[in-house]
C-alpha atoms as a PDB file:
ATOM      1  CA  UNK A   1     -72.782  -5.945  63.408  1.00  0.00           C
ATOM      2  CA  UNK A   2     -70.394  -3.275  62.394  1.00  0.00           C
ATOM      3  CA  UNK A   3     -67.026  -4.776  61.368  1.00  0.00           C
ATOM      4  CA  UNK A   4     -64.635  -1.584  63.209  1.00  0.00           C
ATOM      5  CA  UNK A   5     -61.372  -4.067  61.593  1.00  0.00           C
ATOM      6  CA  UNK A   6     -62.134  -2.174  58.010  1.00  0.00           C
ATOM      7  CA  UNK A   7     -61.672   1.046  56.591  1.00  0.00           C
ATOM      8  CA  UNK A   8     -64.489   2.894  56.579  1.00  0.00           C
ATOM      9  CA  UNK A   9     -65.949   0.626  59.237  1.00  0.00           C
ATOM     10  CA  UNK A  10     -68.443  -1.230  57.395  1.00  0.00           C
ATOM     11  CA  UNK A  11     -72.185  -2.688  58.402  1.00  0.00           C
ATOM     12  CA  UNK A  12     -72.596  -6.337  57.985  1.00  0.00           C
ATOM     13  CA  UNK A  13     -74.867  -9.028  58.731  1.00  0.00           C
ATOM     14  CA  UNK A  14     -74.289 -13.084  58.507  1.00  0.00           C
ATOM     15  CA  UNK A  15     -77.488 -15.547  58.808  1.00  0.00           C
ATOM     16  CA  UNK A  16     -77.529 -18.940  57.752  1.00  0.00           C
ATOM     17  CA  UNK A  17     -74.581 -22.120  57.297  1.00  0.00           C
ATOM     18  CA  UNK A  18     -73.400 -23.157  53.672  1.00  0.00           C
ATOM     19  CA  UNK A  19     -71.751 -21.829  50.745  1.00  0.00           C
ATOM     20  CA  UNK A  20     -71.272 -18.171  51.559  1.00  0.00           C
ATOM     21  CA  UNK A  21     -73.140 -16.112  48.962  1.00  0.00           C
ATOM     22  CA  UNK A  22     -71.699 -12.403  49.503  1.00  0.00           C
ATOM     23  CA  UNK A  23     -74.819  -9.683  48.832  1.00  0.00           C
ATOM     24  CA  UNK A  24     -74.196  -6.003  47.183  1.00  0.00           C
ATOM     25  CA  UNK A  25     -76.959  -3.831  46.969  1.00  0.00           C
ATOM     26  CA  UNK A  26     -77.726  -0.365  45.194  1.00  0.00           C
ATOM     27  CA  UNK A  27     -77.517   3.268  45.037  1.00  0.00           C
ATOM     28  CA  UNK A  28     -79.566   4.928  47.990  1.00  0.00           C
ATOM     29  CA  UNK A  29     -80.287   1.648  49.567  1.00  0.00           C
ATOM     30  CA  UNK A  30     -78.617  -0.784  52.396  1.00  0.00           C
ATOM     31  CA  UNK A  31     -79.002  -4.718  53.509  1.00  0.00           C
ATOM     32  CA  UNK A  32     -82.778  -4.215  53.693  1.00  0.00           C
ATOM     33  CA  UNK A  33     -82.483  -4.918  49.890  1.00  0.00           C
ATOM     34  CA  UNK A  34     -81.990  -7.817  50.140  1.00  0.00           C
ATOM     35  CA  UNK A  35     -84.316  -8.814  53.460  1.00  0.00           C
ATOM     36  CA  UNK A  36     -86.813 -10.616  51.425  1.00  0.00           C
ATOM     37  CA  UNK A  37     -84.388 -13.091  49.624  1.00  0.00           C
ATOM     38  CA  UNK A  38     -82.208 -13.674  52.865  1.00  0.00           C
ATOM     39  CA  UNK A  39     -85.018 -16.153  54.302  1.00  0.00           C
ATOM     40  CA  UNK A  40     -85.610 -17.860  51.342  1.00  0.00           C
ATOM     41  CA  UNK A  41     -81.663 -18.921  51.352  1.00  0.00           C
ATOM     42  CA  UNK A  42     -80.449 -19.197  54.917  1.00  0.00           C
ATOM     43  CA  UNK A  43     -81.570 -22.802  55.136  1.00  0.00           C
ATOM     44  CA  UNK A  44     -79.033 -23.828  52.045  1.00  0.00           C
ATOM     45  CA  UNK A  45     -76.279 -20.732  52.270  1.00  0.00           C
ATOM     46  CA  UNK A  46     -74.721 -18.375  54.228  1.00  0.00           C
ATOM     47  CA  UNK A  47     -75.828 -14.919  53.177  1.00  0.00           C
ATOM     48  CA  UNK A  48     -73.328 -12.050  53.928  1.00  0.00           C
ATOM     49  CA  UNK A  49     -75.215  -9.010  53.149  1.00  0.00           C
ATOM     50  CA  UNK A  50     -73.755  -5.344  53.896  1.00  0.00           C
ATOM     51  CA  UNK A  51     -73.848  -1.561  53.320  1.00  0.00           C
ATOM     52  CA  UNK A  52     -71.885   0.664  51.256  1.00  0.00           C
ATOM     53  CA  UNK A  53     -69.870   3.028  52.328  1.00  0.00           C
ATOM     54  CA  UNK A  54     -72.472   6.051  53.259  1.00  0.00           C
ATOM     55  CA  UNK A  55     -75.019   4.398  53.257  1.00  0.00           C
ATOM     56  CA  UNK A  56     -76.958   2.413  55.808  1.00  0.00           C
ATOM     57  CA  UNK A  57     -75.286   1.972  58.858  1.00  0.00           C
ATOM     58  CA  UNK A  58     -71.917   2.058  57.603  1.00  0.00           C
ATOM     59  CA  UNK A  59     -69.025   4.886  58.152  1.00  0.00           C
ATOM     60  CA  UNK A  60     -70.095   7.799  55.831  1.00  0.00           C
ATOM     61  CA  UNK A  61     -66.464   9.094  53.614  1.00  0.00           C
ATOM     62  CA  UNK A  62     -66.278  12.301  52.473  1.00  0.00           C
ATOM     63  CA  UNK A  63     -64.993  13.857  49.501  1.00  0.00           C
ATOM     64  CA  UNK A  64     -65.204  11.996  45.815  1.00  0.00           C
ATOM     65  CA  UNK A  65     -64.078   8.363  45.044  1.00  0.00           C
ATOM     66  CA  UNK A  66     -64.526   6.132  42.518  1.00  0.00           C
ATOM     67  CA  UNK A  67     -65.298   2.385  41.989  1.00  0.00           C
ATOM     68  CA  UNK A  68     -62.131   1.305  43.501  1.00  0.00           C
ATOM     69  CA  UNK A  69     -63.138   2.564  46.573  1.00  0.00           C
ATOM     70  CA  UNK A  70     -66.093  -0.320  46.818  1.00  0.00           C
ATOM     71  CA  UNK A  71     -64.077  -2.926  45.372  1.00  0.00           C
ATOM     72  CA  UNK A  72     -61.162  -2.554  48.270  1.00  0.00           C
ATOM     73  CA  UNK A  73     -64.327  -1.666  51.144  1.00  0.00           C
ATOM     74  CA  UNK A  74     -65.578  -5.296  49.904  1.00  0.00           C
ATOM     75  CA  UNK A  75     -62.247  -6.948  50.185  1.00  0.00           C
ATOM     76  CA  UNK A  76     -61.399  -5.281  53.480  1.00  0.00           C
ATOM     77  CA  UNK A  77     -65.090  -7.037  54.771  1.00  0.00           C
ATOM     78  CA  UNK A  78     -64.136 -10.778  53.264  1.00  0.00           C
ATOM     79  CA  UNK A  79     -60.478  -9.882  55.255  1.00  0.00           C
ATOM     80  CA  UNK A  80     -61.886  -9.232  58.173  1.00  0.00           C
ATOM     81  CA  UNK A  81     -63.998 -11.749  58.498  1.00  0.00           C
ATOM     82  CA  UNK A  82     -61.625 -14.898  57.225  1.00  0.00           C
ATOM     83  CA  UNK A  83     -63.415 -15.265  54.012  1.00  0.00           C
ATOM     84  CA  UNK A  84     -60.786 -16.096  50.943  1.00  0.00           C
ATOM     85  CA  UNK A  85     -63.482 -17.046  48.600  1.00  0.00           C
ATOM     86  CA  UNK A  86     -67.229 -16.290  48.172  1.00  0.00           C
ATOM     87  CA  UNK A  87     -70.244 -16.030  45.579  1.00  0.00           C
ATOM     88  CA  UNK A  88     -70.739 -12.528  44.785  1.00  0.00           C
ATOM     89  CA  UNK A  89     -74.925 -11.565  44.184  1.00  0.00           C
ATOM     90  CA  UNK A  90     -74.746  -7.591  43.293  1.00  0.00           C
ATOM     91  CA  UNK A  91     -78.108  -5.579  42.178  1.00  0.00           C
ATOM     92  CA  UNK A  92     -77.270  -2.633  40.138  1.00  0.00           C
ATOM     93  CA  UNK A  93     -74.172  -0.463  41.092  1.00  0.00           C
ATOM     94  CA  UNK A  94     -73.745  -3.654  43.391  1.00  0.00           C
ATOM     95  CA  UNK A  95     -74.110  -5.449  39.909  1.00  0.00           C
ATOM     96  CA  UNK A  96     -71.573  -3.075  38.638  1.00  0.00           C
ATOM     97  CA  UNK A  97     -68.946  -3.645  42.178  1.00  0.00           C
ATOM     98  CA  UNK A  98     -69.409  -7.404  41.765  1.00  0.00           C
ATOM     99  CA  UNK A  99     -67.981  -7.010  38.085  1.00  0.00           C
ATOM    100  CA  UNK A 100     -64.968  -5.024  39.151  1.00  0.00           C
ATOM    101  CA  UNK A 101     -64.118  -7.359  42.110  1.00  0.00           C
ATOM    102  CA  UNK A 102     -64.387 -10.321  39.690  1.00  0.00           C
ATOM    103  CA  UNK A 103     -62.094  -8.748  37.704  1.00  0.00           C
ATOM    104  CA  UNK A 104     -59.820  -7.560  40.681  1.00  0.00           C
ATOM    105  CA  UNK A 105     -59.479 -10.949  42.646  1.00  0.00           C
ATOM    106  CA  UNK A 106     -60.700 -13.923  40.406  1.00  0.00           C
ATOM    107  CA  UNK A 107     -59.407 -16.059  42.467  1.00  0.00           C
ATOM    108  CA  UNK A 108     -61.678 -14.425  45.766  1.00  0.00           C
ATOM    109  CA  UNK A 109     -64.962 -14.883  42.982  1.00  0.00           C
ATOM    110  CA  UNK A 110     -66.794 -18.158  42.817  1.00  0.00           C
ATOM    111  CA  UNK A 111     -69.145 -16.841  41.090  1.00  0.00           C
ATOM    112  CA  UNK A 112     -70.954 -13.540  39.709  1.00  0.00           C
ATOM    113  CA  UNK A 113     -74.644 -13.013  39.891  1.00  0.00           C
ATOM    114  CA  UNK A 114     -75.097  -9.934  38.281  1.00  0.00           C
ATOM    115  CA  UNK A 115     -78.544  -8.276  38.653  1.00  0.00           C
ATOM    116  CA  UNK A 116     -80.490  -5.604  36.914  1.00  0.00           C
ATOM    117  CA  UNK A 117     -76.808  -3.841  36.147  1.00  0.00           C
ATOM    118  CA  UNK A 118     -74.775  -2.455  33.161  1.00  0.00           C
ATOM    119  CA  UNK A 119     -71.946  -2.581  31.189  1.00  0.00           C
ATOM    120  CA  UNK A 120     -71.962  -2.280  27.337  1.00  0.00           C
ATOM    121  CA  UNK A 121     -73.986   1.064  27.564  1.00  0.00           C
ATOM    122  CA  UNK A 122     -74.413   2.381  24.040  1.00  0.00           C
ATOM    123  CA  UNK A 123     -73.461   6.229  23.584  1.00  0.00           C
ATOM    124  CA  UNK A 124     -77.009   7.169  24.003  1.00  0.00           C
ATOM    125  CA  UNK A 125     -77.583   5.297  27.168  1.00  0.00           C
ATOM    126  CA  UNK A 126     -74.580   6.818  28.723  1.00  0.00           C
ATOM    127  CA  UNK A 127     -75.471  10.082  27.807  1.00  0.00           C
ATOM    128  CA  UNK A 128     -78.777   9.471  29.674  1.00  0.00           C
ATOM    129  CA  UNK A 129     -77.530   7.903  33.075  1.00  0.00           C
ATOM    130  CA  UNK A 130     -74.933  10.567  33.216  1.00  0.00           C
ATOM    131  CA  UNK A 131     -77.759  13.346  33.073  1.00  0.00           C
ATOM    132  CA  UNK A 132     -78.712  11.975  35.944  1.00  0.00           C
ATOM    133  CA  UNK A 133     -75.841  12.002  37.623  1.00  0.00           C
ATOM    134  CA  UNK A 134     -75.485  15.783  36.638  1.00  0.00           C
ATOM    135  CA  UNK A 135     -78.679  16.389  37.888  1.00  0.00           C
ATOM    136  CA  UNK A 136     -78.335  14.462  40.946  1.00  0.00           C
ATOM    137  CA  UNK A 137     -75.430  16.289  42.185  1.00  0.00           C
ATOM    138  CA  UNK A 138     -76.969  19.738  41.121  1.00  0.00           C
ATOM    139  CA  UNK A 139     -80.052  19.175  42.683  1.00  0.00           C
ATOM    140  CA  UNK A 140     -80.207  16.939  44.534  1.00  0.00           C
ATOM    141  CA  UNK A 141     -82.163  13.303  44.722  1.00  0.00           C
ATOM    142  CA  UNK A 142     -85.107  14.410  46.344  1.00  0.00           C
ATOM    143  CA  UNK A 143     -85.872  16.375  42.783  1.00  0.00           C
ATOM    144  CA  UNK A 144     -85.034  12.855  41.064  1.00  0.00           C
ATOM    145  CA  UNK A 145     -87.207  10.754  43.949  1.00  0.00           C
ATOM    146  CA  UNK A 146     -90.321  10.210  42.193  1.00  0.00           C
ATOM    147  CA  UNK A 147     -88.871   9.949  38.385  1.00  0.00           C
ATOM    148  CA  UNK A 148     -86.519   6.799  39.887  1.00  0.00           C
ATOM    149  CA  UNK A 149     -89.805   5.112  41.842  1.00  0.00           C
ATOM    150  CA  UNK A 150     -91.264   4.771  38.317  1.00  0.00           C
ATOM    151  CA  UNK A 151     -88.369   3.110  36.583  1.00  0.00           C
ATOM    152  CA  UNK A 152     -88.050   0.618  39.376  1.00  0.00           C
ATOM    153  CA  UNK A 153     -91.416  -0.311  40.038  1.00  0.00           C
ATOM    154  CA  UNK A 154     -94.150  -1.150  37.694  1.00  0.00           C
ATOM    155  CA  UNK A 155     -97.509   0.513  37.740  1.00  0.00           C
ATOM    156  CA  UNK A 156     -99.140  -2.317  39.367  1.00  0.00           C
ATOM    157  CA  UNK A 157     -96.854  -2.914  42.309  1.00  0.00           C
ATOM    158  CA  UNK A 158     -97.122   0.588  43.470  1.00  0.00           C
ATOM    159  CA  UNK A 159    -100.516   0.349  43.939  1.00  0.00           C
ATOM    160  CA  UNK A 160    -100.613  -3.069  45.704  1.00  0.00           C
ATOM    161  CA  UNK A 161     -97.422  -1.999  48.171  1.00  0.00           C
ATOM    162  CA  UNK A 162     -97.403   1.894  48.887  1.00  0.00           C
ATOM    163  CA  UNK A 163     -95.811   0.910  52.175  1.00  0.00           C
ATOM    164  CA  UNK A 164     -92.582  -0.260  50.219  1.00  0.00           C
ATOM    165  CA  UNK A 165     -92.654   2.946  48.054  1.00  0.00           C
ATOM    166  CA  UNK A 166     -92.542   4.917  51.050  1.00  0.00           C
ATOM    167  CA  UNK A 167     -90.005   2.841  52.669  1.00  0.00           C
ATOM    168  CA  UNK A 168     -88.013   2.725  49.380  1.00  0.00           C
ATOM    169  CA  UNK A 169     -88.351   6.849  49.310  1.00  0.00           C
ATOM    170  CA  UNK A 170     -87.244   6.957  52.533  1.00  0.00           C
ATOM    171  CA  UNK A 171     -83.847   5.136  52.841  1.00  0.00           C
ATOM    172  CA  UNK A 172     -82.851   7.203  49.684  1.00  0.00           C
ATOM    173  CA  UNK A 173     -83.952  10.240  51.332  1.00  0.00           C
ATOM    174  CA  UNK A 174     -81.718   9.409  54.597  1.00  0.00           C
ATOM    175  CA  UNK A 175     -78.827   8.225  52.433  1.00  0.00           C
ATOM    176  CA  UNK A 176     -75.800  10.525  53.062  1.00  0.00           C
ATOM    177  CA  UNK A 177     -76.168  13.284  50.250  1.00  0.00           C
ATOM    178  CA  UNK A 178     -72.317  13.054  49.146  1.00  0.00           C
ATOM    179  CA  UNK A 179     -72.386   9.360  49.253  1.00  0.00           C
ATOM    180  CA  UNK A 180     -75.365   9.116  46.851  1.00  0.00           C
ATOM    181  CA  UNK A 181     -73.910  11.419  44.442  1.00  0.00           C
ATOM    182  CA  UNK A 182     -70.789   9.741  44.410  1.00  0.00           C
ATOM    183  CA  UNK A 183     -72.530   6.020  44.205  1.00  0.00           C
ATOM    184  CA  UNK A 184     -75.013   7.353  41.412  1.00  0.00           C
ATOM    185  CA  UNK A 185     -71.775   9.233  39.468  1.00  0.00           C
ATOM    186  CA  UNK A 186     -69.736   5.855  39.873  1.00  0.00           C
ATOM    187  CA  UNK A 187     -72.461   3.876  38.363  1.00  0.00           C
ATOM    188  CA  UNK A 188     -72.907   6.267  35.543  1.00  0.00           C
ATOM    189  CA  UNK A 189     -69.909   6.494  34.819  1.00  0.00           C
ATOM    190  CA  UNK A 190     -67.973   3.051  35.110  1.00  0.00           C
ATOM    191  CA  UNK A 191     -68.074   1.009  31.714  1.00  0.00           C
ATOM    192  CA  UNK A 192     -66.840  -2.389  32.322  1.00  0.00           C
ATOM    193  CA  UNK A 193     -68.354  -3.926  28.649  1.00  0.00           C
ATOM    194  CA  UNK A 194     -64.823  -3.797  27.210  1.00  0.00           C
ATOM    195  CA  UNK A 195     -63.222  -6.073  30.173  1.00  0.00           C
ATOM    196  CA  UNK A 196     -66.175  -8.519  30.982  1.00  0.00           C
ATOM    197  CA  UNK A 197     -64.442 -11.248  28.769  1.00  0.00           C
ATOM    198  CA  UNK A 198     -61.925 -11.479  31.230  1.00  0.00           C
ATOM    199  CA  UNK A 199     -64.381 -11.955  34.168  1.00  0.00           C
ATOM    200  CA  UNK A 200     -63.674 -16.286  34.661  1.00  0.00           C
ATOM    201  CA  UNK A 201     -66.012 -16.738  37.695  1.00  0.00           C
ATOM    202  CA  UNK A 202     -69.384 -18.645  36.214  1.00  0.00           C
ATOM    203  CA  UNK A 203     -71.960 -15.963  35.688  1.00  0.00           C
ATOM    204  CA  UNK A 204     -75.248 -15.121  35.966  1.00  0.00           C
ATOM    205  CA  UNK A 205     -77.036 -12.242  34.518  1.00  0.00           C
ATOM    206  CA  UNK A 206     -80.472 -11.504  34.873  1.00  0.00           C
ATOM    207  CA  UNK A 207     -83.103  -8.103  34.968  1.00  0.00           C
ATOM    208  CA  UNK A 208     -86.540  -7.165  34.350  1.00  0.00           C
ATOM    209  CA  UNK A 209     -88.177  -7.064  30.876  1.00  0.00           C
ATOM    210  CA  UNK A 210     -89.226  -3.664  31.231  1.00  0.00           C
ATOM    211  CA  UNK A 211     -85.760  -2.247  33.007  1.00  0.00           C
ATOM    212  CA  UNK A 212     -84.940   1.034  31.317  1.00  0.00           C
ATOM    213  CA  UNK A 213     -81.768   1.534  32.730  1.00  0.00           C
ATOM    214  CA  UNK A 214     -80.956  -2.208  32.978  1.00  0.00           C
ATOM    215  CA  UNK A 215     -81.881  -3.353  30.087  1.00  0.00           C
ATOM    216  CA  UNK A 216     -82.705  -6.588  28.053  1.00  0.00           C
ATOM    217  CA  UNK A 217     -80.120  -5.445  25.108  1.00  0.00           C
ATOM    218  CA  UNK A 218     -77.612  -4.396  28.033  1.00  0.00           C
ATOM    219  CA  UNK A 219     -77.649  -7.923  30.062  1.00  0.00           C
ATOM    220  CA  UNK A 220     -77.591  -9.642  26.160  1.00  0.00           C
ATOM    221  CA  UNK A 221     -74.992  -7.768  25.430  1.00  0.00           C
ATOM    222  CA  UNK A 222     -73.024  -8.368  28.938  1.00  0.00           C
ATOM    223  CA  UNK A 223     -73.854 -12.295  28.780  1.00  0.00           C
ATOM    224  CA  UNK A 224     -71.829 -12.558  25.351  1.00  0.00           C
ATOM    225  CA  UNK A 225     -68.941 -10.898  26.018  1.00  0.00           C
ATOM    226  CA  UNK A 226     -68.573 -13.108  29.910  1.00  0.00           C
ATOM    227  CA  UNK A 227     -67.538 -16.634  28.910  1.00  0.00           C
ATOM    228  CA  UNK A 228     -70.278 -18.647  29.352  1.00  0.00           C
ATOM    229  CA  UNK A 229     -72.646 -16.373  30.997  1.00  0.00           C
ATOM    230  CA  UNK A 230     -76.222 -17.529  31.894  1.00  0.00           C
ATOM    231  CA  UNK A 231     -78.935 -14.605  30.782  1.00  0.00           C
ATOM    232  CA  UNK A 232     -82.582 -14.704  31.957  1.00  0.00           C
ATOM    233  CA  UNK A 233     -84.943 -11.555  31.605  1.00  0.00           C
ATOM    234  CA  UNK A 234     -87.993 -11.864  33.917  1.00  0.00           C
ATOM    235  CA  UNK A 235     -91.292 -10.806  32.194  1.00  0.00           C
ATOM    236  CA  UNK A 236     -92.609  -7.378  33.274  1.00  0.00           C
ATOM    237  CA  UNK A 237     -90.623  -6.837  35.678  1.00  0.00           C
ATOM    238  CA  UNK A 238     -88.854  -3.239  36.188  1.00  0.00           C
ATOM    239  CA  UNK A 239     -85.530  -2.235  38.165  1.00  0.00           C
ATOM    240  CA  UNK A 240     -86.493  -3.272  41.589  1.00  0.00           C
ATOM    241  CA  UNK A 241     -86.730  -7.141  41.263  1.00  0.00           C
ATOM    242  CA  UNK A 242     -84.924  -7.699  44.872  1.00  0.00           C
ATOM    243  CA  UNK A 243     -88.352  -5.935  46.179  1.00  0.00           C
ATOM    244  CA  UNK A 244     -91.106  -6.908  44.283  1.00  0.00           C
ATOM    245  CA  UNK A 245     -90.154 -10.435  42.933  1.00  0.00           C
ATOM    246  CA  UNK A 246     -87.711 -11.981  46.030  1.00  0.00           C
ATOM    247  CA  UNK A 247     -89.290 -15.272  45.852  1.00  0.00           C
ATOM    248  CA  UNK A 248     -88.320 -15.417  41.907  1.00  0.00           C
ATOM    249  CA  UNK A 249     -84.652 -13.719  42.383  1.00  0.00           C
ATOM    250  CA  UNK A 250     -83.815 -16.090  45.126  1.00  0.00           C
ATOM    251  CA  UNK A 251     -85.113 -19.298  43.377  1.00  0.00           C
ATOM    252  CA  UNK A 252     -82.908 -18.573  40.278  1.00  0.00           C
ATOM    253  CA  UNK A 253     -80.174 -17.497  42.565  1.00  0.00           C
ATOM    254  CA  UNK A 254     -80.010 -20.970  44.720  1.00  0.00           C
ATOM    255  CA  UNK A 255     -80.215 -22.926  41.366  1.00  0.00           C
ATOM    256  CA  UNK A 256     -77.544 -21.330  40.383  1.00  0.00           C
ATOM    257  CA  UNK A 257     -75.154 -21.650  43.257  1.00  0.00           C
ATOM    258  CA  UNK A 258     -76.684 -25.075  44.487  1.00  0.00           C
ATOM    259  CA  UNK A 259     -75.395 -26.440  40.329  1.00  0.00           C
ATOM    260  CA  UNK A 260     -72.098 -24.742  40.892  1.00  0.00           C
ATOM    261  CA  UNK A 261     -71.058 -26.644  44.600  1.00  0.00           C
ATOM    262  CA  UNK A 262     -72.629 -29.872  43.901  1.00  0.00           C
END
């Protein structure tokens, strides 16, 4: 369903009764990201899952915005639909969102599960994501395409699944070209690390052992600055964990949640 009541008029879909767990996906991608977890959980929770402005099947917004801008689209959805209060599950700039809302309305977050993000970037892993960016908006992503497959996949998974590859490349390819410069600026750019102690919502950080841009020292590093922050790195595992490991993701992420509302 499209919710017309927000501004842009956002894509959502709502499957399964329980604790409401609200679900924020990538750059480039859209609420299939999170199709292989949503089964797994819609027995115990209600799993809100939705797409960014621009991408998917939401209302495309031109010009430039920042992080704000996804922070107010996500409390415009929870508005909209009656929700004062919900867990927040965000993969990477969704990771990144879920931090600012947390920090935004504390009192809308029961809880942050923040996976394969970043925060606490050092000077040399800024200076690396923000090439990107650079090159993203000179270029374009199709020139990035196949340089992004291999730092979310591992070797092995690409040649089991070449039809999720090829679905992957394609929703990135049919992603709005404005709103995937802006979403892959945003998350180069935004640097929470100096505000996460603030963040009071119980937290759970986890990514892939072998995440470059996600890293193990980056979700260390974000777990001790949240109070009381869980951490767990998954072995092997790259940037796309939501794909290639759902049964895994969604097993930590109804332990967590299930702990939190008993």
């Amino acid at each position: 369903m499209t919710v017309p009541a927000t501004s842009p008029r956002t894509h959502a879909q709502l499957e399964g009764e329980g604790p409401l767990i609200t679900m924020i996906h990538g750059i480039g991608a859209s609420t299939e990201s999170w199709a292989g977890l949503v089964p797994l959980l819609c027995d115990r929770f209600a799993c809100l899952s939705y797409d960014l402005r621009g991408h998917g099947q939401s209302e495309v917004v031109p010009g430039r915005y920042q992080l704000d801008a996804y922070v107010d689209d996500l409390a415009a959805l929870l508005d909209a639909r009656g929700i004062s209060a919900c867990h927040l599950a965000g993969h990477s700039l969704g990771g990144v969102i879920a931090q600012a809302f947390a920090l935004k309305h504390p009192a809308r977050t029961k809880s942050a599960i923040l996976v394969s993000t970043a925060a606490c970037r050092t000077p040399e892993e800024r200076e690396a994501i923000l090439g990107l960016a650079r090159m993203v908006e000179r270029e374009g992503v199709a020139f990035i395409i196949d340089r992004a497959i291999e730092r979310w996949f591992t070797p092995a998974f690409q040649a089991a699944h070449p039809e999720v590859i090829a679905r992957r490349k394609a929703r990135v390819l049919e992603t709005d070209a404005n709103s995937f410069a802006n979403a892959f600026r945003i998350y180069a750019e935004s640097e929470l690390g100096g505000e996460l102690h603030r963040i009071t919502a119980p937290t759970l950080i986890f990514t892939g052992e072998n995440d470059v841009g996600s890293s193990p020292r980056i979700a260390k590093a974000m777990a001790e600055r949240i109070p009381g922050a869980e951490l767990e790195i998954f072995p092997e595992l790259r940037h796309a964990v939501l794909l290639e490991a759902p049964d895994l993701v969604a097993e930590r992420i109804a332990a967590f949640v299930t702990k939190l509302e008993s």
